[in-house]
PDB file of N, CA and C in Angstrom:
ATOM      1  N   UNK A   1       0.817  -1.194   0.000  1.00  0.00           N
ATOM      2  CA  UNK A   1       0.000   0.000   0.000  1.00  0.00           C
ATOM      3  C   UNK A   1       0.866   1.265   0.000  1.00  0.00           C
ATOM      4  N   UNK A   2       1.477   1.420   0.651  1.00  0.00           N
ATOM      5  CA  UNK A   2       2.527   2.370   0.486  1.00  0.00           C
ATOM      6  C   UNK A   2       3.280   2.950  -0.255  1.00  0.00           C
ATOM      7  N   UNK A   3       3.243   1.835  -1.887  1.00  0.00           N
ATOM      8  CA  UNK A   3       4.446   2.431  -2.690  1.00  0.00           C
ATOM      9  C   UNK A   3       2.731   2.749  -3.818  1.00  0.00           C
ATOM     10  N   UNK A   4       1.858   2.436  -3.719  1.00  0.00           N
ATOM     11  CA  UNK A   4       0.395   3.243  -4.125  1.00  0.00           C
ATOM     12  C   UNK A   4       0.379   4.472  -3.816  1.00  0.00           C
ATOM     13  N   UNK A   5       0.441   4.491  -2.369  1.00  0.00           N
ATOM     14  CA  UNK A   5       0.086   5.898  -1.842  1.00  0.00           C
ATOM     15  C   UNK A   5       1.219   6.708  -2.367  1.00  0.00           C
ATOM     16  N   UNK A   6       2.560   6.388  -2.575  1.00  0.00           N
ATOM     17  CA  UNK A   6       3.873   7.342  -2.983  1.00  0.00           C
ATOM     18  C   UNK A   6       3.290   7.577  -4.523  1.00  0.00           C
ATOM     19  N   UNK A   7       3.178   6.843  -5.637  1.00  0.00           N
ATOM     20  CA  UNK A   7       2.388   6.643  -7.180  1.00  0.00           C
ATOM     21  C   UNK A   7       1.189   7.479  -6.808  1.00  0.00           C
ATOM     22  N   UNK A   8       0.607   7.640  -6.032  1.00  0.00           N
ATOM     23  CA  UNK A   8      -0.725   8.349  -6.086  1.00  0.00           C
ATOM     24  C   UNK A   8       0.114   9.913  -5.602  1.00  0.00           C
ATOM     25  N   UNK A   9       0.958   9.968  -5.080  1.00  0.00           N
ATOM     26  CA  UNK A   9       1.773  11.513  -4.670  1.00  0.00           C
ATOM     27  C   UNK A   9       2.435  11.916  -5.721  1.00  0.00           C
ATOM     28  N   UNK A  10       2.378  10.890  -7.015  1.00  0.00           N
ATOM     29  CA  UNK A  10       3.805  11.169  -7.765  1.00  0.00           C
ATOM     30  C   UNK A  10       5.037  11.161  -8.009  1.00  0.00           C
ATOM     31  N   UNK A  11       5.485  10.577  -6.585  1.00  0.00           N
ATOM     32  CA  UNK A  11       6.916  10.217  -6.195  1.00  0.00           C
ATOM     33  C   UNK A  11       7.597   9.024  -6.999  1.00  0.00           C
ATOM     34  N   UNK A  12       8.511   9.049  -7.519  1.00  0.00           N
ATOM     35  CA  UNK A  12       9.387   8.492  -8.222  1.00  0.00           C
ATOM     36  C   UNK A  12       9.713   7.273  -6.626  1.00  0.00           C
ATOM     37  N   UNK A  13       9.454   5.618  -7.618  1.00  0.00           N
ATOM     38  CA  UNK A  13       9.739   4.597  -6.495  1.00  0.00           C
ATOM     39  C   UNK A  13      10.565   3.820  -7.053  1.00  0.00           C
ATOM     40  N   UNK A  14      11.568   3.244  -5.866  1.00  0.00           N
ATOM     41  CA  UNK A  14      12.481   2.467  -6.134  1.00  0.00           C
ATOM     42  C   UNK A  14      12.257   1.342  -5.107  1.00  0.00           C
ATOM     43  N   UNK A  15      12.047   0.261  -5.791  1.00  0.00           N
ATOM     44  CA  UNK A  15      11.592  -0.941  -5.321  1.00  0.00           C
ATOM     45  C   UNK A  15      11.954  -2.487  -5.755  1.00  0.00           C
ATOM     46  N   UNK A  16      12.006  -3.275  -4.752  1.00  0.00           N
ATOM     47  CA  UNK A  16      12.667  -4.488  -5.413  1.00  0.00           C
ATOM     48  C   UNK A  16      11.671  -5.129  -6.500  1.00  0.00           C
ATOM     49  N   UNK A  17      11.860  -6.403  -7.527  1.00  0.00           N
ATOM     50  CA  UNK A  17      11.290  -6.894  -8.294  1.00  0.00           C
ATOM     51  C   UNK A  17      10.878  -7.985  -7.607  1.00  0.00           C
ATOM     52  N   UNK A  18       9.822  -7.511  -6.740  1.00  0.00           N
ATOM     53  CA  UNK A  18       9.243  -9.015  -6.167  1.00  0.00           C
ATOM     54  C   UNK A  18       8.096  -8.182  -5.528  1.00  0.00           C
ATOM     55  N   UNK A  19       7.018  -9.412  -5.296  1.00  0.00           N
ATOM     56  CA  UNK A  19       5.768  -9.038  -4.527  1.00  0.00           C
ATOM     57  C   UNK A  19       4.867  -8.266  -5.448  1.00  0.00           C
ATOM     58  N   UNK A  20       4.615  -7.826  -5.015  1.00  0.00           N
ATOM     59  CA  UNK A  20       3.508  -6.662  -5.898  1.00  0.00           C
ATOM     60  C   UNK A  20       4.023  -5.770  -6.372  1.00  0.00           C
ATOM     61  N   UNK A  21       5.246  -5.405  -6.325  1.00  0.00           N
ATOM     62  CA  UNK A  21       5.602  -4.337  -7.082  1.00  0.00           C
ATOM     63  C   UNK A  21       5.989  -4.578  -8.964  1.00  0.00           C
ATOM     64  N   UNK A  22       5.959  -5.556  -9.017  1.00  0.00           N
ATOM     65  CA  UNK A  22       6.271  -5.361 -10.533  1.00  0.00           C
ATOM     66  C   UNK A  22       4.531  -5.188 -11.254  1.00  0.00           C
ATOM     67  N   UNK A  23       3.788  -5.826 -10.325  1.00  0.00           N
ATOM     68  CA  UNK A  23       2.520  -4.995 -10.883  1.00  0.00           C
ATOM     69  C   UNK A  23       1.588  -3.731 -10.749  1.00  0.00           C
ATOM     70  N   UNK A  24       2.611  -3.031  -9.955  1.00  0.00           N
ATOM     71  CA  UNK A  24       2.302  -1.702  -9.338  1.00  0.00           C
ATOM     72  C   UNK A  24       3.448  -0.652 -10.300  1.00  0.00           C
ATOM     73  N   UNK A  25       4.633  -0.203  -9.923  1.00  0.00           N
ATOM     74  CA  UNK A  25       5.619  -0.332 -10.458  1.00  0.00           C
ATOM     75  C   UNK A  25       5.968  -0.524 -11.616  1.00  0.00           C
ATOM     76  N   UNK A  26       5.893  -1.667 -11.855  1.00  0.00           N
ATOM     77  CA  UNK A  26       6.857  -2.528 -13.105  1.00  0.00           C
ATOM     78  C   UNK A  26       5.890  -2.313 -14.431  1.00  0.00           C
ATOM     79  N   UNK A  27       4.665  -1.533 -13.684  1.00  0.00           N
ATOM     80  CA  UNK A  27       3.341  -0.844 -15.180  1.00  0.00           C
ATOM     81  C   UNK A  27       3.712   0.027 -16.052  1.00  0.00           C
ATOM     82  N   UNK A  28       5.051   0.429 -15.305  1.00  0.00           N
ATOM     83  CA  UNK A  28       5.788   1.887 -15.891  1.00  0.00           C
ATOM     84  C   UNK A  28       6.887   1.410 -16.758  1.00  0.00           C
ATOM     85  N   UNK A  29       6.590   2.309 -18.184  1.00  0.00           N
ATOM     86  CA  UNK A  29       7.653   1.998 -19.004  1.00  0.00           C
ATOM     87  C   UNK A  29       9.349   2.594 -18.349  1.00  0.00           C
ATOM     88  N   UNK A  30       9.464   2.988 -17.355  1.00  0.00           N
ATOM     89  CA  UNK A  30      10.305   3.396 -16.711  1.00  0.00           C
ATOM     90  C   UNK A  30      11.207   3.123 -15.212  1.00  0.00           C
ATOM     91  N   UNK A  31       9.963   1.909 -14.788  1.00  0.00           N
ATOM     92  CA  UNK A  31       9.961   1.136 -13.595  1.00  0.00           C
ATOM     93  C   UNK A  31      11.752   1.165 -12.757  1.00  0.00           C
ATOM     94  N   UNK A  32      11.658   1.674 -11.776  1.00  0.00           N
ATOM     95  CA  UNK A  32      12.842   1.486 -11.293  1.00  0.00           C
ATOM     96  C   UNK A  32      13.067   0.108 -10.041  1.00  0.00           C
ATOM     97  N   UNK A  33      13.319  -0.704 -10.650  1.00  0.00           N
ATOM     98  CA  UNK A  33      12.696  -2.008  -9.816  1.00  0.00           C
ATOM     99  C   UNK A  33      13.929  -2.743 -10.149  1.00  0.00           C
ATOM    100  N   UNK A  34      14.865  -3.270  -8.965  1.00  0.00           N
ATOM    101  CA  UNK A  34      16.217  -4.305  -8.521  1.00  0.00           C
ATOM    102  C   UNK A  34      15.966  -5.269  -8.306  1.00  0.00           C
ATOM    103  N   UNK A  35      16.574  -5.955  -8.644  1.00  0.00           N
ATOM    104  CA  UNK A  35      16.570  -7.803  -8.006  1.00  0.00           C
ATOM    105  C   UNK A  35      17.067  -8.213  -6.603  1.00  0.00           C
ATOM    106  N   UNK A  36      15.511  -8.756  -5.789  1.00  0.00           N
ATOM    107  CA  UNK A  36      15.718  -8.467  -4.592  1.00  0.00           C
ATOM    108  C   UNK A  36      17.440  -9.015  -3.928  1.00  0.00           C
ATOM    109  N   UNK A  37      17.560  -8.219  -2.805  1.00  0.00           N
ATOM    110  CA  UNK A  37      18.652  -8.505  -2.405  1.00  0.00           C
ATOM    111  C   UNK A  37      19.910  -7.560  -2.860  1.00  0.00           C
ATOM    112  N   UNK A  38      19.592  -6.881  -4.715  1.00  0.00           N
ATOM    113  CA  UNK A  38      21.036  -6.666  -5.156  1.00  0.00           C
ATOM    114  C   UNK A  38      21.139  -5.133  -4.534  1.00  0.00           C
ATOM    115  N   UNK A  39      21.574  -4.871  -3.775  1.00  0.00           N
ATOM    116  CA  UNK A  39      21.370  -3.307  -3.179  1.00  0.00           C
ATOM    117  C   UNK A  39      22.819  -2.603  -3.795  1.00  0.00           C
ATOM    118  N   UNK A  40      23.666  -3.020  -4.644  1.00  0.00           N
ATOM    119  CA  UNK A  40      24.240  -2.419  -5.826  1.00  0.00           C
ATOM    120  C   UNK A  40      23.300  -1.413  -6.547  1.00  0.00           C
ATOM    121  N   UNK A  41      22.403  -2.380  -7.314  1.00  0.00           N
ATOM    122  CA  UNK A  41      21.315  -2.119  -8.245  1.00  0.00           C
ATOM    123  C   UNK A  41      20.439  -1.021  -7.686  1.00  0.00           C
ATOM    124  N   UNK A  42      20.271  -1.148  -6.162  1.00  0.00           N
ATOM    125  CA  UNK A  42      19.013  -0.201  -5.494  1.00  0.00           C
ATOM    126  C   UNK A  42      19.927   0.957  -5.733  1.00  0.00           C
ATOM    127  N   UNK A  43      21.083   0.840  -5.369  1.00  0.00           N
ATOM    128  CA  UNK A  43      21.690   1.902  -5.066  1.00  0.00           C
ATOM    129  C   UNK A  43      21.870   2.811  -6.427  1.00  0.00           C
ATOM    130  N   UNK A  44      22.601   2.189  -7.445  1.00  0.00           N
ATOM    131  CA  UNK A  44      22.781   3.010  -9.033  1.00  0.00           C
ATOM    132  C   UNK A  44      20.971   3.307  -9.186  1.00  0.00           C
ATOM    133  N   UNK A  45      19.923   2.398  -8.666  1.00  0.00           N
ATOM    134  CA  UNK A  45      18.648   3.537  -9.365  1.00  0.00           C
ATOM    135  C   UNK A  45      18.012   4.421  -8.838  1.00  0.00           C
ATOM    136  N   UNK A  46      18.447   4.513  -7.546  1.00  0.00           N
ATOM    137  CA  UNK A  46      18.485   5.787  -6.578  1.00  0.00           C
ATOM    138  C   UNK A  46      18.853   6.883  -6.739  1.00  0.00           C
ATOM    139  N   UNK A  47      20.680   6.438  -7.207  1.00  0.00           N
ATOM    140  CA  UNK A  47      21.264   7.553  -7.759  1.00  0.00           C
ATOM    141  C   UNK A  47      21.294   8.367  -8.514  1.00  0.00           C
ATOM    142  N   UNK A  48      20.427   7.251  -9.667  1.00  0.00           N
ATOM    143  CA  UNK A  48      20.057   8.059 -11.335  1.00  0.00           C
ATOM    144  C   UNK A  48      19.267   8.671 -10.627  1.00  0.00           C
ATOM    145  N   UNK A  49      18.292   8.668  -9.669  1.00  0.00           N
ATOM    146  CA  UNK A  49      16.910   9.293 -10.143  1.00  0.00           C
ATOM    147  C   UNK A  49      17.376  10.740  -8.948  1.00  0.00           C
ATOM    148  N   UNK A  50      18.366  10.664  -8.283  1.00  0.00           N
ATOM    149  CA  UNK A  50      18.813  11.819  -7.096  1.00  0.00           C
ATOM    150  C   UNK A  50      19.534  12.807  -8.124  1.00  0.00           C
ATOM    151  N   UNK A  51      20.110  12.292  -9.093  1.00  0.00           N
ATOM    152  CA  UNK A  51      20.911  13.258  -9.941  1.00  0.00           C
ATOM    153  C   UNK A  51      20.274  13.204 -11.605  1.00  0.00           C
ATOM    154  N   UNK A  52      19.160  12.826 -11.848  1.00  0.00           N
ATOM    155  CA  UNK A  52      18.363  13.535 -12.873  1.00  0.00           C
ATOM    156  C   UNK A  52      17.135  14.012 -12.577  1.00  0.00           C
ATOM    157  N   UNK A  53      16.685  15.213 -12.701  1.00  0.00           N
ATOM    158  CA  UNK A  53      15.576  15.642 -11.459  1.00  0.00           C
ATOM    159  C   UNK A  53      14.130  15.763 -12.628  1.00  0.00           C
ATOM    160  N   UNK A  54      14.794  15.840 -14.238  1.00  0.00           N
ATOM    161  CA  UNK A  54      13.812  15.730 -15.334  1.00  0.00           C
ATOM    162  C   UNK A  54      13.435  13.883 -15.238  1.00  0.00           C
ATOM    163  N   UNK A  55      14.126  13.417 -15.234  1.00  0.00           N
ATOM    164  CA  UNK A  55      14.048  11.787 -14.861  1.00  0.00           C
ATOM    165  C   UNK A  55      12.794  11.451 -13.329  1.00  0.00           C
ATOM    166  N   UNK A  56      13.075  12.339 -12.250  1.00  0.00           N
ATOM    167  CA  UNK A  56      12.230  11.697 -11.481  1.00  0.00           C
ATOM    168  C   UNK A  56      11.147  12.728 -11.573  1.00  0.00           C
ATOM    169  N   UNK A  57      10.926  13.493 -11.938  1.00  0.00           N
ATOM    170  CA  UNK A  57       9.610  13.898 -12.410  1.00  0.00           C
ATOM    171  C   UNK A  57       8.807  13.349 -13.142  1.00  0.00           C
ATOM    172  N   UNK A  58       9.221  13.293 -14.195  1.00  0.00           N
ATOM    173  CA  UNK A  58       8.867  12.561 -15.322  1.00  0.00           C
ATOM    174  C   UNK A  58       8.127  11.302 -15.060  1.00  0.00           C
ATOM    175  N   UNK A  59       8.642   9.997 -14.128  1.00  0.00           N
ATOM    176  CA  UNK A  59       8.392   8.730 -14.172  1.00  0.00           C
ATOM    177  C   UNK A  59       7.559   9.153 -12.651  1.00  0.00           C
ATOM    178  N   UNK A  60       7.862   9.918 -11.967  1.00  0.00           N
ATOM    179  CA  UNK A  60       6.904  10.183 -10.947  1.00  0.00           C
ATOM    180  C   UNK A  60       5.208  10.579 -11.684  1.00  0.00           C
ATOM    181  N   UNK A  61       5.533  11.381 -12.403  1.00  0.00           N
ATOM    182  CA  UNK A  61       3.851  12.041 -12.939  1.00  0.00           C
ATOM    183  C   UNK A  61       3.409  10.413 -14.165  1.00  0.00           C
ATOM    184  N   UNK A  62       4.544   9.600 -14.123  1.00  0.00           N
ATOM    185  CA  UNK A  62       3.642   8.414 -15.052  1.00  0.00           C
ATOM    186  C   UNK A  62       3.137   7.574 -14.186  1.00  0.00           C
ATOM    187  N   UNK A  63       4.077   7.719 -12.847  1.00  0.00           N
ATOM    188  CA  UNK A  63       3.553   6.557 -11.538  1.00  0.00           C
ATOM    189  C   UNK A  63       1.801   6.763 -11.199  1.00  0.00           C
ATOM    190  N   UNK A  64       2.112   7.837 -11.243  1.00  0.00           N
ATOM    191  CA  UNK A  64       0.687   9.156  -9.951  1.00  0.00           C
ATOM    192  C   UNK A  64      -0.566   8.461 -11.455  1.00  0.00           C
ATOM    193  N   UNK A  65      -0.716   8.593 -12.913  1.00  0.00           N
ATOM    194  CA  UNK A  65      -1.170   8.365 -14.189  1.00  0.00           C
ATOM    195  C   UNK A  65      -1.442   6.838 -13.794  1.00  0.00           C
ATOM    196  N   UNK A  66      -0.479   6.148 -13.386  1.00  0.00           N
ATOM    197  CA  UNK A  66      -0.669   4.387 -13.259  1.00  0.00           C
ATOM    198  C   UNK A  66      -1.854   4.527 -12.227  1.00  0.00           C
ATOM    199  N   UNK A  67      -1.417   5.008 -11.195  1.00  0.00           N
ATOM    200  CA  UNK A  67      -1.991   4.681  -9.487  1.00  0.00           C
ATOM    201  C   UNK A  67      -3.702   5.105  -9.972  1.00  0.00           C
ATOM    202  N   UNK A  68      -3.674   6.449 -10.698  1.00  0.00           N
ATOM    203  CA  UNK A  68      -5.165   7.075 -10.783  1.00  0.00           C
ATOM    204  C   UNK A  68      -6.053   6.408 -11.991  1.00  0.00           C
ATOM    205  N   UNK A  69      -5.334   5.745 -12.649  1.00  0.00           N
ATOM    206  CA  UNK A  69      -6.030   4.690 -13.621  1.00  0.00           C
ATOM    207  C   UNK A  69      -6.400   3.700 -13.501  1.00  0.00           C
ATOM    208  N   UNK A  70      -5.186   3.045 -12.508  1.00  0.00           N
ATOM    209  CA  UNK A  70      -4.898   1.557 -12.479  1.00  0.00           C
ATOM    210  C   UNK A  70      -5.561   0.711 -11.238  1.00  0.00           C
ATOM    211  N   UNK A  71      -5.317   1.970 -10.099  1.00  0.00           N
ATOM    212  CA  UNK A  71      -5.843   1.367  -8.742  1.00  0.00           C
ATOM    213  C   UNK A  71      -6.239   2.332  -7.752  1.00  0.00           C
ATOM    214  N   UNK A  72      -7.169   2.979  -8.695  1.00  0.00           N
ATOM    215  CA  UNK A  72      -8.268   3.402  -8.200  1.00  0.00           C
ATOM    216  C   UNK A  72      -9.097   2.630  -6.953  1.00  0.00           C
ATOM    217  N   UNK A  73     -10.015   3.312  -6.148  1.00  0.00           N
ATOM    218  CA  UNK A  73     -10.619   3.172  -4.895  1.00  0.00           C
ATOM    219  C   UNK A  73     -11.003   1.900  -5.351  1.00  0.00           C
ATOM    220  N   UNK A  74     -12.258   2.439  -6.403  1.00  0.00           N
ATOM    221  CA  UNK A  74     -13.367   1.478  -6.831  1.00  0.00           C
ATOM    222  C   UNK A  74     -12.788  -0.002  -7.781  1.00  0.00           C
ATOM    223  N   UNK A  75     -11.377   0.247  -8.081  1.00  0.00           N
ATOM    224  CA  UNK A  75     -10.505  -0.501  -9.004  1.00  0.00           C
ATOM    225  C   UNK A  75     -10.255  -1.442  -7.809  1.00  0.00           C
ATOM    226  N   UNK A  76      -9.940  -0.822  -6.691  1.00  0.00           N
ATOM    227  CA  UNK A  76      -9.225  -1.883  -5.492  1.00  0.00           C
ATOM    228  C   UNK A  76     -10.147  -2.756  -4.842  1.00  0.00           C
ATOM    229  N   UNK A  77     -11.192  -1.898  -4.462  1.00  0.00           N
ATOM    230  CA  UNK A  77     -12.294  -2.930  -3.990  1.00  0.00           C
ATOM    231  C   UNK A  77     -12.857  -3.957  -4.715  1.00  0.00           C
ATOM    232  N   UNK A  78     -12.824  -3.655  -6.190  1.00  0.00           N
ATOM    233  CA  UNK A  78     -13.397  -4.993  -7.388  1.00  0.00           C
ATOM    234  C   UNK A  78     -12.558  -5.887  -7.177  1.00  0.00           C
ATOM    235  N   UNK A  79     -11.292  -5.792  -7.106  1.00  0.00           N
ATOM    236  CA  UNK A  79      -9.981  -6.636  -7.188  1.00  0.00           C
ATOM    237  C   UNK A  79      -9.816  -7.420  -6.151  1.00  0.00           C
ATOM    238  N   UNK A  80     -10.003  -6.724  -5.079  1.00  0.00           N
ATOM    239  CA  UNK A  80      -9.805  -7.314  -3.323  1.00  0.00           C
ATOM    240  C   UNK A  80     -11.280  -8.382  -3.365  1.00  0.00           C
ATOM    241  N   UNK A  81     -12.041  -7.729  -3.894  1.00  0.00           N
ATOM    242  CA  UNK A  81     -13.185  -8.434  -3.980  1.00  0.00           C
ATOM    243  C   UNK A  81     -13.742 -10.078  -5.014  1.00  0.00           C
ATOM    244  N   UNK A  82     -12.620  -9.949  -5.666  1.00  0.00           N
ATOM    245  CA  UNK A  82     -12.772 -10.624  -6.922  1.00  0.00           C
ATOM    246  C   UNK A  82     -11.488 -11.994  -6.314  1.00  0.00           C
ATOM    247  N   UNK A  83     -10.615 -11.556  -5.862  1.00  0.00           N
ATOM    248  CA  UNK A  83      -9.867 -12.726  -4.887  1.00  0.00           C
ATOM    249  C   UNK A  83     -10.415 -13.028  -3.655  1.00  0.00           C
ATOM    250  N   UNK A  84     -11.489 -12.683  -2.717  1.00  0.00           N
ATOM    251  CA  UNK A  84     -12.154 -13.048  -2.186  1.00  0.00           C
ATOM    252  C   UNK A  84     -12.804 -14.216  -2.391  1.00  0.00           C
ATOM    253  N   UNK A  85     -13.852 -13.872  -3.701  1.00  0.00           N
ATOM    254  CA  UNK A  85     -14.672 -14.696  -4.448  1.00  0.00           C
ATOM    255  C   UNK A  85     -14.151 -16.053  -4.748  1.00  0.00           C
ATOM    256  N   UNK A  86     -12.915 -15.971  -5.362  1.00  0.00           N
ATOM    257  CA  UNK A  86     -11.762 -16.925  -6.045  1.00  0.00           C
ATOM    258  C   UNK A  86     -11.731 -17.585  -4.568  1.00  0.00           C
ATOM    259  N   UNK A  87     -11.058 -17.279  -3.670  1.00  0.00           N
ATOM    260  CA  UNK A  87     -10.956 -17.945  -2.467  1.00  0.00           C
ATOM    261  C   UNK A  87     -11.756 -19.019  -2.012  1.00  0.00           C
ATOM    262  N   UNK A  88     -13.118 -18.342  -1.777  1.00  0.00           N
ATOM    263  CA  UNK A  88     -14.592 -18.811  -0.947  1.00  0.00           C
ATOM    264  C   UNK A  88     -14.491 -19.752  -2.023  1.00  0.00           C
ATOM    265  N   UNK A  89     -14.804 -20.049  -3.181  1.00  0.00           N
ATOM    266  CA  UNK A  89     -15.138 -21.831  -3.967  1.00  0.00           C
ATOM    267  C   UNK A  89     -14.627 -22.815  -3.963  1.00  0.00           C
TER     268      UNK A  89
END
């Protein structure tokens, strides 16, 4: 929920490639997403995005575009709701 709420602020995220983030995240043709563990990797896409400030704008206002399209209120509750369903049979 958290790296939603940062995508819904616009904030440029750097996140490992696991869990939910490559389908949160990884939606972005720009995804800044490491292979968990390699904190090399975290570190160089941190860096790009601390020292190009057109770079984290940029993929920030496509994040905030994902979050308000993608996983929306009413988007989350269908979804949460729809693995529920899947569950209960």
């Amino acid at each position: 929920m958290a790296v939603l709420e940062a995508m819904s602020h616009g904030l440029p995220v750097v996140a490992s490639d696991s869990g939910a983030h490559p389908e949160t995240v990884g939606l972005s043709s720009r995804s800044s997403l490491f292979a968990p563990g390699d904190w090399r990797q975290a570190g160089d896409l941190l860096s790009q995005l601390c020292l190009d400030e057109e770079k984290r704008v940029s993929y920030g206002a496509e994040l905030q575009t994902i979050q308000r399209s993608t996983f929306s209120i009413d988007s989350q509750v269908a979804q949460t709701d729809r693995v529920y369903q899947e569950v209960l049979r």
